[in-house]
N, C-alpha and C. Protein backbone atom coordinates (compact mmCIF):
# COMPACT_ATOMS: atom_id res chain seq x y z
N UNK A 1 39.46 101.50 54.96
CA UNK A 1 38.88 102.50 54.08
C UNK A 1 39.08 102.04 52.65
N UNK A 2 38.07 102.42 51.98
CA UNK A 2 38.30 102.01 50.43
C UNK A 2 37.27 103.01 49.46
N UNK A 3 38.41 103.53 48.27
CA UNK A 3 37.51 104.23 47.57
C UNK A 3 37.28 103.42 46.62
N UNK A 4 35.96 103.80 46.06
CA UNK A 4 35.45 102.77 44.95
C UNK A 4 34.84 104.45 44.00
N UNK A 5 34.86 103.90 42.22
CA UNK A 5 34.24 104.54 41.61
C UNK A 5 33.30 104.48 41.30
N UNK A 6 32.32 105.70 40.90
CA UNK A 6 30.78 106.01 40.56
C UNK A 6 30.75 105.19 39.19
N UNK A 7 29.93 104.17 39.11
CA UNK A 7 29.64 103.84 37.68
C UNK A 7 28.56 103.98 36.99
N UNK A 8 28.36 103.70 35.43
CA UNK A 8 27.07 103.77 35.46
C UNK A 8 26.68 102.10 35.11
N UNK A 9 25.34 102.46 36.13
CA UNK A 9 24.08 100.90 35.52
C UNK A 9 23.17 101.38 34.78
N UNK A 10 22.70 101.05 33.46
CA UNK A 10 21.89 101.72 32.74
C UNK A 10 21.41 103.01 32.70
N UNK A 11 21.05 103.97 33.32
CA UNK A 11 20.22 105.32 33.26
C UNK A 11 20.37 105.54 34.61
N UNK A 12 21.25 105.08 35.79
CA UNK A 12 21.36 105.05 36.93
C UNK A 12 22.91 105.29 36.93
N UNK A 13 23.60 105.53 38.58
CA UNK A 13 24.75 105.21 38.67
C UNK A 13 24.95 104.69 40.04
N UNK A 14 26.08 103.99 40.20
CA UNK A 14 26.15 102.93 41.11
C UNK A 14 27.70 102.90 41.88
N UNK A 15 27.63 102.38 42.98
CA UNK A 15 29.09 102.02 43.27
C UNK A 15 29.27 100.51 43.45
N UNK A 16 30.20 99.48 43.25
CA UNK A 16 30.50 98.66 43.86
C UNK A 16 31.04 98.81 45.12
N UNK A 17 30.82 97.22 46.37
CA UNK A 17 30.98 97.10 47.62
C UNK A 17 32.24 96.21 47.71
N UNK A 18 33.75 96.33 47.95
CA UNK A 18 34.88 95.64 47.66
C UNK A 18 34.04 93.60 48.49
N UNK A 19 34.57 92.92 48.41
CA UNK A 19 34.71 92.03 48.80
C UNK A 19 34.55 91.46 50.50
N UNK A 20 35.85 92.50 50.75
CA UNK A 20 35.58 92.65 52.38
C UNK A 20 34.48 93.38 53.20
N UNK A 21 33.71 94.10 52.56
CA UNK A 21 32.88 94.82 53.07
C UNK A 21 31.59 93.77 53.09
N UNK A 22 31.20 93.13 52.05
CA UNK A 22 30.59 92.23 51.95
C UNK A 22 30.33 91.02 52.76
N UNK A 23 31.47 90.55 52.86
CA UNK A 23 31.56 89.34 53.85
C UNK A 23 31.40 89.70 55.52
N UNK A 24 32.28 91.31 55.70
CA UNK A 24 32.08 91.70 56.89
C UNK A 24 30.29 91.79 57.32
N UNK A 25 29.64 92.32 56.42
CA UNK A 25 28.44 92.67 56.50
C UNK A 25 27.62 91.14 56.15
N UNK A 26 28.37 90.32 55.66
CA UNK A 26 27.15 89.17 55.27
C UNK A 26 26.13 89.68 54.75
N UNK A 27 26.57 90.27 53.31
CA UNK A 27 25.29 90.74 52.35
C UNK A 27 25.02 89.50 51.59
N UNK A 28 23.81 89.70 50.94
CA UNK A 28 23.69 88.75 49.46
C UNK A 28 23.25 89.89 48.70
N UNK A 29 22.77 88.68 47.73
CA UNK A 29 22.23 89.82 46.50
C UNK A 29 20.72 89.74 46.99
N UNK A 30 20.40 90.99 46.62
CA UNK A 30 18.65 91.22 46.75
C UNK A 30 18.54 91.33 48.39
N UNK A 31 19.45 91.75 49.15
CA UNK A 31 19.54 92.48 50.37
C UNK A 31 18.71 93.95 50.42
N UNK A 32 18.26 94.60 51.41
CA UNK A 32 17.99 95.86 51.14
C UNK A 32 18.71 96.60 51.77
N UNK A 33 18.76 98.02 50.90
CA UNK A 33 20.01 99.06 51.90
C UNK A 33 19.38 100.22 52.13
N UNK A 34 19.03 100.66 52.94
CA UNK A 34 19.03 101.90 53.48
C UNK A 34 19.78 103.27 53.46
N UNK A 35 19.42 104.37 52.24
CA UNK A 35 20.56 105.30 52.44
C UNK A 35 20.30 106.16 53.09
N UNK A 36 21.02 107.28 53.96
CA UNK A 36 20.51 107.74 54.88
C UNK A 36 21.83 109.17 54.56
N UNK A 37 21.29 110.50 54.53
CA UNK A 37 22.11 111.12 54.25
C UNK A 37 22.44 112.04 55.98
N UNK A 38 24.00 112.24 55.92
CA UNK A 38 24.42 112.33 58.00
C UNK A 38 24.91 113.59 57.50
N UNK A 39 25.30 114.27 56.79
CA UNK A 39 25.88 115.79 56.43
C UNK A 39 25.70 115.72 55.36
N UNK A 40 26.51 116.83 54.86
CA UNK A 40 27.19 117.36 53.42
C UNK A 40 27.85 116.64 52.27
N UNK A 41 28.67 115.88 53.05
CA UNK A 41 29.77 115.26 52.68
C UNK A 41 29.74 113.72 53.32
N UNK A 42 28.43 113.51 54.10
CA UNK A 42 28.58 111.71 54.37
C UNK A 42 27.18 111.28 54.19
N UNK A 43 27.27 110.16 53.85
CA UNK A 43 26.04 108.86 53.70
C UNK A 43 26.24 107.88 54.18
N UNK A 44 25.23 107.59 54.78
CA UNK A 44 25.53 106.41 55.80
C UNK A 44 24.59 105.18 55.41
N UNK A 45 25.39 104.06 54.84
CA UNK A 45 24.27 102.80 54.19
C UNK A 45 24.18 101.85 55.56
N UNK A 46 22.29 101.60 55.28
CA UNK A 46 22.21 100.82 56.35
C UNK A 46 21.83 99.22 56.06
N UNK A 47 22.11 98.51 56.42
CA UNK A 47 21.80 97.05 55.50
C UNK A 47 20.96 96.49 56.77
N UNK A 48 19.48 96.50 56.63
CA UNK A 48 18.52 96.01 57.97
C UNK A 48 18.42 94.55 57.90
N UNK A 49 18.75 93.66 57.59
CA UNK A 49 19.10 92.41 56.79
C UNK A 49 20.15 91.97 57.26
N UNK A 50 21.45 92.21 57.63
CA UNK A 50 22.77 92.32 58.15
C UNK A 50 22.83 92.05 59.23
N UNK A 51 24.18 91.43 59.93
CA UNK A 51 24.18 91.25 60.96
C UNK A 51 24.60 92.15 61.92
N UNK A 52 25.27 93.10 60.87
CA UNK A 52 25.90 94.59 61.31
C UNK A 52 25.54 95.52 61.37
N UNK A 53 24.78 96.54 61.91
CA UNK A 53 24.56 97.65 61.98
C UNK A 53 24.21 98.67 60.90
N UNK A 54 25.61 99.03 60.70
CA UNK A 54 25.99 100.23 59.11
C UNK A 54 27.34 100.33 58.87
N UNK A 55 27.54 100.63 58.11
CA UNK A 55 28.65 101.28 57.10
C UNK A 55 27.91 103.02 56.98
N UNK A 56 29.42 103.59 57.74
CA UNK A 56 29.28 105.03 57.37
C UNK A 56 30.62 105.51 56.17
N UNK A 57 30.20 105.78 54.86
CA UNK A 57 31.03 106.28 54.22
C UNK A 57 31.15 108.24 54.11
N UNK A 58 32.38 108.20 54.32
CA UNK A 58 32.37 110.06 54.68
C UNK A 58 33.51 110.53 54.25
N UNK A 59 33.46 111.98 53.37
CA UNK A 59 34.80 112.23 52.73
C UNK A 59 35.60 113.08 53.91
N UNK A 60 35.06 112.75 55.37
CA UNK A 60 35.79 113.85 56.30
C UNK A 60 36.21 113.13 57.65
N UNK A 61 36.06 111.37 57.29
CA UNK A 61 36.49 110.26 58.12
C UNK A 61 37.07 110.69 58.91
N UNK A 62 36.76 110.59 60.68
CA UNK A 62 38.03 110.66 61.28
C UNK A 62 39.24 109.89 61.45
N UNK A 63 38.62 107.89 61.16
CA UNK A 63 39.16 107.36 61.66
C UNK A 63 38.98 105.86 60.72
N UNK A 64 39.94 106.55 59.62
CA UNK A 64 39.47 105.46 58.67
C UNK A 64 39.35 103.90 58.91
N UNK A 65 40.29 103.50 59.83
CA UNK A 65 40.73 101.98 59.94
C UNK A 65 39.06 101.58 60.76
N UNK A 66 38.37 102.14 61.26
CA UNK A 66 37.06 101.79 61.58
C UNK A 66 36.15 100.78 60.32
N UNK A 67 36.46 101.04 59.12
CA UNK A 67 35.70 100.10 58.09
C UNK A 67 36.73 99.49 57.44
N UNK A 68 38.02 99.01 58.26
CA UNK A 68 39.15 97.93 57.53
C UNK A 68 38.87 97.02 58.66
């Protein structure tokens, strides 16, 4: 699990993706992501490009060690 902060990119705002998430996912740059909203309180990014599936980020995780 990893929290990251809301930043801003010009007139937008953004999060960074730590390192490990990256490599786990084998992103590059100019990848596309898919956001996909699963409740209230979760979003689930989908990277169709990836060799992985998704990343579900959720403030009501059951089981955090799932995205370590």
């Amino acid at each position: 699990m990893s929290k990251q902060k809301v930043i801003r990119i010009g007139n937008s705002l953004g999060i960074t993706l730590p390192a490990k998430f990256v490599e786990r996912l084998s992103l590059r740059v100019g990848d596309q992501v898919k956001l996909v909203f699963h409740d209230e309180s979760s979003l689930i990014l989908e990277f169709p490009d990836s060799s992985q599936l998704s990343l579900m980020s959720t403030a009501k995780q059951s089981d955090p060690k799932k995205l370590d």
